[in-house]
C-alpha atoms as a PDB file:
ATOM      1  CA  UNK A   1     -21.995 -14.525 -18.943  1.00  0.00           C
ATOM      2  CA  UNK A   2     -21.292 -16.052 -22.199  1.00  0.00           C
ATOM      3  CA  UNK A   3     -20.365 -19.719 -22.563  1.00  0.00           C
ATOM      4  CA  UNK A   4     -17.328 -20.644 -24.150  1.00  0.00           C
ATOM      5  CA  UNK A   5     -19.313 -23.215 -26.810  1.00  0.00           C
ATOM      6  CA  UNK A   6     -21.063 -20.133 -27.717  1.00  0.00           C
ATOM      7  CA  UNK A   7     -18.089 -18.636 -29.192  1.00  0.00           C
ATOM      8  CA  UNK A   8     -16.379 -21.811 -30.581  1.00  0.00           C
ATOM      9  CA  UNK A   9     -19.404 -22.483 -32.065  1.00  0.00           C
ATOM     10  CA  UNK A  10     -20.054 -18.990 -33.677  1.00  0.00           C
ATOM     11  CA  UNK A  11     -16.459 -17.659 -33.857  1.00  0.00           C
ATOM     12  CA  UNK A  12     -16.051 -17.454 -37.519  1.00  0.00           C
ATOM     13  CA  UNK A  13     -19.482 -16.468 -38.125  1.00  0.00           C
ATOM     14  CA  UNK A  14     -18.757 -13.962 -35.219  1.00  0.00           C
ATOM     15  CA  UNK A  15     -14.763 -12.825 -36.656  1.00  0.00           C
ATOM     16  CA  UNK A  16     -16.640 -11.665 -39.851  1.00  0.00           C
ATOM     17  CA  UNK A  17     -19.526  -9.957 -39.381  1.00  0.00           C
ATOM     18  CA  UNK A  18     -18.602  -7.808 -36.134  1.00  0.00           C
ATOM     19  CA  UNK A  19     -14.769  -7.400 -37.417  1.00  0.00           C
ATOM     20  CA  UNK A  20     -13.796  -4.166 -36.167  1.00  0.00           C
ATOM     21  CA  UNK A  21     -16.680  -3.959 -33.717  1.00  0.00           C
ATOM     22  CA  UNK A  22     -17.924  -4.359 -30.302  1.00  0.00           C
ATOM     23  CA  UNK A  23     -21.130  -6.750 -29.295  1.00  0.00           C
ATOM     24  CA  UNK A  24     -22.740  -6.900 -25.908  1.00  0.00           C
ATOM     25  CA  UNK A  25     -24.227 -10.975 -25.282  1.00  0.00           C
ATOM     26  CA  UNK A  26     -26.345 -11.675 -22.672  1.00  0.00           C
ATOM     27  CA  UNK A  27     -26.811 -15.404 -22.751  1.00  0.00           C
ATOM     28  CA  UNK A  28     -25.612 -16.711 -25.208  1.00  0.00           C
ATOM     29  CA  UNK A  29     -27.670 -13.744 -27.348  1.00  0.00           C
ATOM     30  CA  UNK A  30     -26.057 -10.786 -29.186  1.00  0.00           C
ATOM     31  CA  UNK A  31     -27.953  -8.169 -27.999  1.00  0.00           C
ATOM     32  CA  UNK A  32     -26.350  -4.552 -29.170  1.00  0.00           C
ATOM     33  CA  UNK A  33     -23.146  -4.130 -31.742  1.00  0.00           C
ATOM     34  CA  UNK A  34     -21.112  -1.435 -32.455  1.00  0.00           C
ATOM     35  CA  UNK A  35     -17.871   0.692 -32.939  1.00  0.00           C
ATOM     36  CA  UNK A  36     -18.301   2.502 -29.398  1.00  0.00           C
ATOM     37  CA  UNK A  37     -17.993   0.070 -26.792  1.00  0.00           C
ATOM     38  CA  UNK A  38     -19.684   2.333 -24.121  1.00  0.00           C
ATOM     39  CA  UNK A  39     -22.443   2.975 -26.719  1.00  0.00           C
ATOM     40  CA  UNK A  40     -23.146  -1.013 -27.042  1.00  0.00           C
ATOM     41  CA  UNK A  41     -22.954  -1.119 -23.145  1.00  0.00           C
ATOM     42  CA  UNK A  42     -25.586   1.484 -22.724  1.00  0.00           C
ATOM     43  CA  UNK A  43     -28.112  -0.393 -25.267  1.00  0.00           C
ATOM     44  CA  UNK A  44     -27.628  -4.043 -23.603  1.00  0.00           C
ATOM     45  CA  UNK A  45     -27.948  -2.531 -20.327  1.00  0.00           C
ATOM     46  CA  UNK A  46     -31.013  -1.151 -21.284  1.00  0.00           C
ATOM     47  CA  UNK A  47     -32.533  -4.678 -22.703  1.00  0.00           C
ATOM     48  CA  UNK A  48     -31.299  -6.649 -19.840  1.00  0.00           C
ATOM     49  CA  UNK A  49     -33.033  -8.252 -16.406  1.00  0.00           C
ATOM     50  CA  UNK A  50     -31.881  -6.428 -13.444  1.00  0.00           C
ATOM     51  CA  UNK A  51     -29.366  -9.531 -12.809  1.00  0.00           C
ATOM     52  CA  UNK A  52     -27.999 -10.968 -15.976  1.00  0.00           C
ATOM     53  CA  UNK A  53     -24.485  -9.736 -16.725  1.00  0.00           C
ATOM     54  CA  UNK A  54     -23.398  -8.192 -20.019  1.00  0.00           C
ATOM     55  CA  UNK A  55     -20.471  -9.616 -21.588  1.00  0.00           C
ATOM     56  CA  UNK A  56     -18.455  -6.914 -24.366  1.00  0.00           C
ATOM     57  CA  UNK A  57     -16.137  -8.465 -26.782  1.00  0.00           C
ATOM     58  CA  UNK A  58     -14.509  -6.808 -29.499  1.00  0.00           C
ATOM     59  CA  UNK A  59     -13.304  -8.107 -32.856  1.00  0.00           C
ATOM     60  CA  UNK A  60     -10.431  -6.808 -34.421  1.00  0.00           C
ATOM     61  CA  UNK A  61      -9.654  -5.867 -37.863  1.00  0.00           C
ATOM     62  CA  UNK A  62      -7.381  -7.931 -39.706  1.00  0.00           C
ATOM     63  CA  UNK A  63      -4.497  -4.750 -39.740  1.00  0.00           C
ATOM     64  CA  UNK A  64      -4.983  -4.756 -35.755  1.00  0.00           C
ATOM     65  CA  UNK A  65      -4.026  -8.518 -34.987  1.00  0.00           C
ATOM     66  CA  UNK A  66      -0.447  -9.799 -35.163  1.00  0.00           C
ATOM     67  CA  UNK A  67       0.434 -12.816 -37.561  1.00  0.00           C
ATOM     68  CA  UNK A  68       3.152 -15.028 -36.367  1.00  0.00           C
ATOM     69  CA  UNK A  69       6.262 -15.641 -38.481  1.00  0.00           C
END
């Protein structure tokens, strides 16, 4: 599960380089990234202990995200 300072902290960082992308984070630790979220699910789940849960986020591309008038 991913802590929310993990993603205050990083969320820039995070916005830019994964924009348009999926990651997979198992604590606190980017672990697999990608445009197919099922792909990045497969590749954490294969790097993970048997009971750590995988967290997907996605980042959206500038054109995807609304901007408020």
């Amino acid at each position: 599960m991913i802590k929310k300072h993990f993603l205050l902290k990083h969320k820039n960082l995070l916005r830019k380089k994964y924009q348009g992308r999926y990651i997979a984070v198992i604590d606190d630790k980017i672990v697999s990234s990608g445009k197919d979220r099922l792909r990045v699910y497969r590749e954490a789940s294969k790097k993970a202990p048997p009971n750590k849960k995988i967290s997907i986020l996605y980042f959206p591309l500038k054109k995807e995200t609304l901007s408020a008038l």
